[in-house]
N, C-alpha and C. Protein backbone atom coordinates (compact mmCIF):
# COMPACT_ATOMS: atom_id res chain seq x y z
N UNK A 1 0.84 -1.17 0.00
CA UNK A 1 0.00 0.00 0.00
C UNK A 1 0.89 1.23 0.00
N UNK A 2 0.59 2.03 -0.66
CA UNK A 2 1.06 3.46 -0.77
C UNK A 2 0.18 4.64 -0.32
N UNK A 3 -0.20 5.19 0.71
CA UNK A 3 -0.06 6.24 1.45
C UNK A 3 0.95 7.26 1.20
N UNK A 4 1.05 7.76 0.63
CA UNK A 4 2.05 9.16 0.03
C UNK A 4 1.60 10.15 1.20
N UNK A 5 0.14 10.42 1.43
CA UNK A 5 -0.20 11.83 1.98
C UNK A 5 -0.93 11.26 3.39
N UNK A 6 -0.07 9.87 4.07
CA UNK A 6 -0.64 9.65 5.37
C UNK A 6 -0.06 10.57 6.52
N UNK A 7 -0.78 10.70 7.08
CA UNK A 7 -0.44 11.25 8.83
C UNK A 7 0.39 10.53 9.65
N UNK A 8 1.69 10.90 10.02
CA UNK A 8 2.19 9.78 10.85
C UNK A 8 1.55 8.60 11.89
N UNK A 9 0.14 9.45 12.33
CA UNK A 9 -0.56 8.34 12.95
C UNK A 9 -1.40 7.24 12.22
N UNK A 10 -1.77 7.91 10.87
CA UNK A 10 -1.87 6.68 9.80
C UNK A 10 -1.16 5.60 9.97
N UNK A 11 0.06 6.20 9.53
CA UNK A 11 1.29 5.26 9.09
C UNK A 11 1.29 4.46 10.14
N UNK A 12 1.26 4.89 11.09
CA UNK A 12 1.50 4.10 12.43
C UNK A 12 0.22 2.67 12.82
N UNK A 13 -0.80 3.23 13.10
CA UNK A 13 -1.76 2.53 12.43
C UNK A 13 -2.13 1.69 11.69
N UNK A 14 -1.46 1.44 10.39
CA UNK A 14 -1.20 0.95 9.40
C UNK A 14 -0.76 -0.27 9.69
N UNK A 15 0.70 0.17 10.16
CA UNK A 15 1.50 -0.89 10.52
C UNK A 15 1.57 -1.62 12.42
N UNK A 16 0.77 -1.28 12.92
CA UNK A 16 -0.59 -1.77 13.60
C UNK A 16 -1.13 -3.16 12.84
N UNK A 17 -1.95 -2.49 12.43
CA UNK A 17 -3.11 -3.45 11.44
C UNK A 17 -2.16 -4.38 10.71
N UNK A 18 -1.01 -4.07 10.27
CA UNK A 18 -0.45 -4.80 9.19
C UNK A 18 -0.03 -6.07 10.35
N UNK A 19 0.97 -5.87 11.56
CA UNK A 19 1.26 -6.86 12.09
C UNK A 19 -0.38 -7.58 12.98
N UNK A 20 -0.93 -7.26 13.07
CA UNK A 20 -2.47 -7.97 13.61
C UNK A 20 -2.68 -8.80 12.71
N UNK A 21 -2.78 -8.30 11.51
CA UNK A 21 -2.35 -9.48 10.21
C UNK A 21 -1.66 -10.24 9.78
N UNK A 22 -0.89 -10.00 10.30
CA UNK A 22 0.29 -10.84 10.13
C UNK A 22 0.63 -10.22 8.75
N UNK A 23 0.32 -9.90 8.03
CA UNK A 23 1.00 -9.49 6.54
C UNK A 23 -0.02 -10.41 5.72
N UNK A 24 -1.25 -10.63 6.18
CA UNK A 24 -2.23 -11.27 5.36
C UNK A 24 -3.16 -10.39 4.01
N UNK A 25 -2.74 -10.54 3.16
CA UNK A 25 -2.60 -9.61 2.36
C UNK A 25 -4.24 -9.14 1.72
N UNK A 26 -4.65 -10.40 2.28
CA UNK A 26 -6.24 -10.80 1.77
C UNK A 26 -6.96 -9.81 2.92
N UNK A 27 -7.00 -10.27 3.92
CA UNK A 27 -7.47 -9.01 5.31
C UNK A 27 -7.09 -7.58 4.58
N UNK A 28 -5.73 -7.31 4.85
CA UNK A 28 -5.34 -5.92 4.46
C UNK A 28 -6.61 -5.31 3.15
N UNK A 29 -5.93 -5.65 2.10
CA UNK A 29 -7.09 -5.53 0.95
C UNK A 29 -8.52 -5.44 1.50
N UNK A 30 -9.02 -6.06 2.18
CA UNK A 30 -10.63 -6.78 2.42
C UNK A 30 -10.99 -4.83 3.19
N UNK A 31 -10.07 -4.57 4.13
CA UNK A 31 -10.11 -3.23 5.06
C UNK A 31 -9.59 -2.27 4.64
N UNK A 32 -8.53 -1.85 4.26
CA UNK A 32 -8.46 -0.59 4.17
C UNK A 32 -7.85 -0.39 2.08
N UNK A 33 -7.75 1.05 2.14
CA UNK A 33 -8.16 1.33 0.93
C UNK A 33 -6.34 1.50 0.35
N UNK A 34 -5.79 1.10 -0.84
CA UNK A 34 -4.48 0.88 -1.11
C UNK A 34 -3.97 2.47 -1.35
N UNK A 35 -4.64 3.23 -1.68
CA UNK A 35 -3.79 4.51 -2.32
C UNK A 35 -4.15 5.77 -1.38
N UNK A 36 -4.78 5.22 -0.55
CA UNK A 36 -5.53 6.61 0.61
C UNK A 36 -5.41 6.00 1.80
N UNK A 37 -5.32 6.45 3.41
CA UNK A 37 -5.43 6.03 4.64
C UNK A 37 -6.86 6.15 4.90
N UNK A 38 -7.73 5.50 4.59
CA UNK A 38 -9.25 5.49 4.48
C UNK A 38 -9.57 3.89 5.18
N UNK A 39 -10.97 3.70 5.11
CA UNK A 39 -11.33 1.97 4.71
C UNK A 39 -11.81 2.03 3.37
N UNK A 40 -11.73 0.70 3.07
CA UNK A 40 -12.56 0.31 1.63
C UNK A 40 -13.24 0.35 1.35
N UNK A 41 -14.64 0.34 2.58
CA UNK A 41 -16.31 0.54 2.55
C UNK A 41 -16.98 0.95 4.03
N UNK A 42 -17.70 1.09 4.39
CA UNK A 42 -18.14 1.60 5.50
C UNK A 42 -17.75 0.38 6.36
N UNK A 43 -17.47 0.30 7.58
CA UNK A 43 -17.63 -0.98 8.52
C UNK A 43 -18.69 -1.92 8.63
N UNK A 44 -19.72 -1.44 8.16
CA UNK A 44 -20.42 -2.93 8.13
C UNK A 44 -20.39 -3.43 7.01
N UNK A 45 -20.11 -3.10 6.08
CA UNK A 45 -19.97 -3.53 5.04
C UNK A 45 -18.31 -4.29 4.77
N UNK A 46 -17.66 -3.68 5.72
CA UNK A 46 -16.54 -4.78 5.77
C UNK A 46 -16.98 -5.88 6.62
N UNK A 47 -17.53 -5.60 7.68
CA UNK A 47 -17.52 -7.03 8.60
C UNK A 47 -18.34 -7.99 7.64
N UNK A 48 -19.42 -7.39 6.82
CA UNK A 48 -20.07 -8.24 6.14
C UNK A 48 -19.43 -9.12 4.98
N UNK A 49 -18.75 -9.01 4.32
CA UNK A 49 -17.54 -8.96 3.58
C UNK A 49 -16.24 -10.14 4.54
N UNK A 50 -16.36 -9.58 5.49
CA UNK A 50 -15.46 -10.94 6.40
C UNK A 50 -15.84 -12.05 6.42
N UNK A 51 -17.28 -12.14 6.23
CA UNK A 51 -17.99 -13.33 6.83
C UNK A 51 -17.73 -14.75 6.24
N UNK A 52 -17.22 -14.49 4.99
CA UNK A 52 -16.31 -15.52 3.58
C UNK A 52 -14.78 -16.11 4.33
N UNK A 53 -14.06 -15.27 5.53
CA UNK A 53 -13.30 -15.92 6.14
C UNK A 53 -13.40 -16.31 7.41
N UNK A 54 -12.21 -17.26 8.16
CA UNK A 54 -12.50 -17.99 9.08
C UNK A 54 -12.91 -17.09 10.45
N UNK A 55 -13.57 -17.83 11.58
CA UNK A 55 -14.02 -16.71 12.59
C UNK A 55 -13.13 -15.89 13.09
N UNK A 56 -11.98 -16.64 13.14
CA UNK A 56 -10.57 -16.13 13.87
C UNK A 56 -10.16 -14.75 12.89
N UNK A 57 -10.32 -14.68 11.58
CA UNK A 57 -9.97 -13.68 10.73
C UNK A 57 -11.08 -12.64 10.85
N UNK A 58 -12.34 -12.93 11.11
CA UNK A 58 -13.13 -12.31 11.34
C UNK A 58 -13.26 -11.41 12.18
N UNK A 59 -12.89 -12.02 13.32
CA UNK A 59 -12.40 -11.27 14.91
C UNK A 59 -11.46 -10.28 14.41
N UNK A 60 -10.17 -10.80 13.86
CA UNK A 60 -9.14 -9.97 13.63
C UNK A 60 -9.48 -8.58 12.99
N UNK A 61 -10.57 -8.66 11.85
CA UNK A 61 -10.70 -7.71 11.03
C UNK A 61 -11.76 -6.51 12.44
N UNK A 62 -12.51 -7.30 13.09
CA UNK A 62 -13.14 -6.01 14.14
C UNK A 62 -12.39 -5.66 14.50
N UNK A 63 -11.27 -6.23 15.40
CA UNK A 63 -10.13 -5.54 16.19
C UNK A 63 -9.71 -4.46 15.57
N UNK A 64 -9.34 -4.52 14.42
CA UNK A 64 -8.77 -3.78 13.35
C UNK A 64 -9.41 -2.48 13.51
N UNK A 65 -11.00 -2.71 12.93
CA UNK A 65 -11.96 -1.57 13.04
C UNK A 65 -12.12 -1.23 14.37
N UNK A 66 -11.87 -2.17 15.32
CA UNK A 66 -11.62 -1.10 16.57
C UNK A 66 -10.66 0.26 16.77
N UNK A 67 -9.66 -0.29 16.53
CA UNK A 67 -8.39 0.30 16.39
C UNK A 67 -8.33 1.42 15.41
N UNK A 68 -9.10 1.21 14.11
CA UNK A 68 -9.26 2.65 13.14
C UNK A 68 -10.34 3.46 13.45
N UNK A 69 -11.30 3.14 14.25
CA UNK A 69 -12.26 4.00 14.44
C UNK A 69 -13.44 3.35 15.42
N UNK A 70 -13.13 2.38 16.34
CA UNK A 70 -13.88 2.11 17.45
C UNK A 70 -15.18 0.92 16.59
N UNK A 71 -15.61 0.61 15.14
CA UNK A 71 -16.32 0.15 14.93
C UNK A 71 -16.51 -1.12 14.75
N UNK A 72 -15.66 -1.79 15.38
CA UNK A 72 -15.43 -3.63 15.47
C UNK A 72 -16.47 -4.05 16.25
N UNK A 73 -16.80 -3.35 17.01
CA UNK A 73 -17.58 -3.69 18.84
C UNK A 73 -17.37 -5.27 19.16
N UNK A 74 -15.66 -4.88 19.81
CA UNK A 74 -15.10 -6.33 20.38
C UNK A 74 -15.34 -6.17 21.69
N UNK A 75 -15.68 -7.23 22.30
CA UNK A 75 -16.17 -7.56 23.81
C UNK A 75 -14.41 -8.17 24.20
N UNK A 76 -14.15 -8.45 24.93
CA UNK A 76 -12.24 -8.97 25.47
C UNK A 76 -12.93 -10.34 25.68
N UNK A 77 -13.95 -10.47 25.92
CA UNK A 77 -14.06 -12.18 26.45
C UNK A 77 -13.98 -12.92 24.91
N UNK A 78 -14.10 -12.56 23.57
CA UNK A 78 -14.15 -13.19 22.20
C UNK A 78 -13.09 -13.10 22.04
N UNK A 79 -12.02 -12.27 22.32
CA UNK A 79 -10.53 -12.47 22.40
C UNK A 79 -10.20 -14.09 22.68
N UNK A 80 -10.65 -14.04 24.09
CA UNK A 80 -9.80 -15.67 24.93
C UNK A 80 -10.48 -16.62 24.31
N UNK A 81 -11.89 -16.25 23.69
CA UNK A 81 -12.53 -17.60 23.14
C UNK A 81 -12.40 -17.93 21.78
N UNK A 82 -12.44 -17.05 20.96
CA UNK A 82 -12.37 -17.69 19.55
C UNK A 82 -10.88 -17.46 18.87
N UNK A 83 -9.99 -16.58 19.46
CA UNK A 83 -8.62 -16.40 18.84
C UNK A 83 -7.72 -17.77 19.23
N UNK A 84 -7.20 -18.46 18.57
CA UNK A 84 -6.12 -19.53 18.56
C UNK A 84 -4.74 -18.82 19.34
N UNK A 85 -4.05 -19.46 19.72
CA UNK A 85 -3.31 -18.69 21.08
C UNK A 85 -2.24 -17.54 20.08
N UNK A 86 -1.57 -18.06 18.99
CA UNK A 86 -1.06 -16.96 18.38
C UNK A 86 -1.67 -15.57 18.45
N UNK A 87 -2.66 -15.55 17.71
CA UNK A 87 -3.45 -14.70 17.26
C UNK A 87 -4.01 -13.76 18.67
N UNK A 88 -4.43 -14.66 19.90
CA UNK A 88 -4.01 -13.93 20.79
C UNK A 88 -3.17 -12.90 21.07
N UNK A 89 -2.16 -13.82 21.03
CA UNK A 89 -0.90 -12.91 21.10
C UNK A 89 -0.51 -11.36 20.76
N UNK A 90 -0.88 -12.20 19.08
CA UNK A 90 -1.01 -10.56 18.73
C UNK A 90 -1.46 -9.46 18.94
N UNK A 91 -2.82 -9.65 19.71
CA UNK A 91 -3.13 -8.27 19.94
C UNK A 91 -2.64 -7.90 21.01
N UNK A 92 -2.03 -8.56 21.89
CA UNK A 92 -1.53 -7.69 22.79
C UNK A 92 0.04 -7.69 22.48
């Protein structure tokens, strides 16, 4: 992704999201937009859009939208239950 005219807290952000992903290139794409620090579609329309991957990726992508703008609405108890212990990990 190219961000030319991001905000350092973009950027930062970004690469946030990028390691939550692990560098999953399919997530990345699915959320945010390649040539602007934006999303790709409104948030429900991404979570809706998630629903084609596994729950664990699913989770990941709210977190995400937590993190860009509060709109994931992750509870911490779906953390310990549906994330596989890696993936745990990652978010903290």
């Amino acid at each position: 992704m190219t961000w030319s005219k991001a905000a350092d807290s973009e950027k930062v952000l970004f690469r946030a999201i990028s390691l939550l992903f692990y560098r999953n290139e399919n997530l990345l794409h699915l959320m945010l937009n390649p040539d602007y620090p934006k999303l790709m579609a409104p948030p429900e329309v991404i979570k809706r859009r998630a629903q084609g991957f596994s729950s664990s990726e699913q989770l990941l992508v709210r977190i995400a939208l937590d993190a860009w703008n509060g709109s994931g609405g992750i509870h911490f108890n779906e953390l310990y239950e549906k994330l596989d212990p890696h993936n745990f990990q990652k978010c903290f």
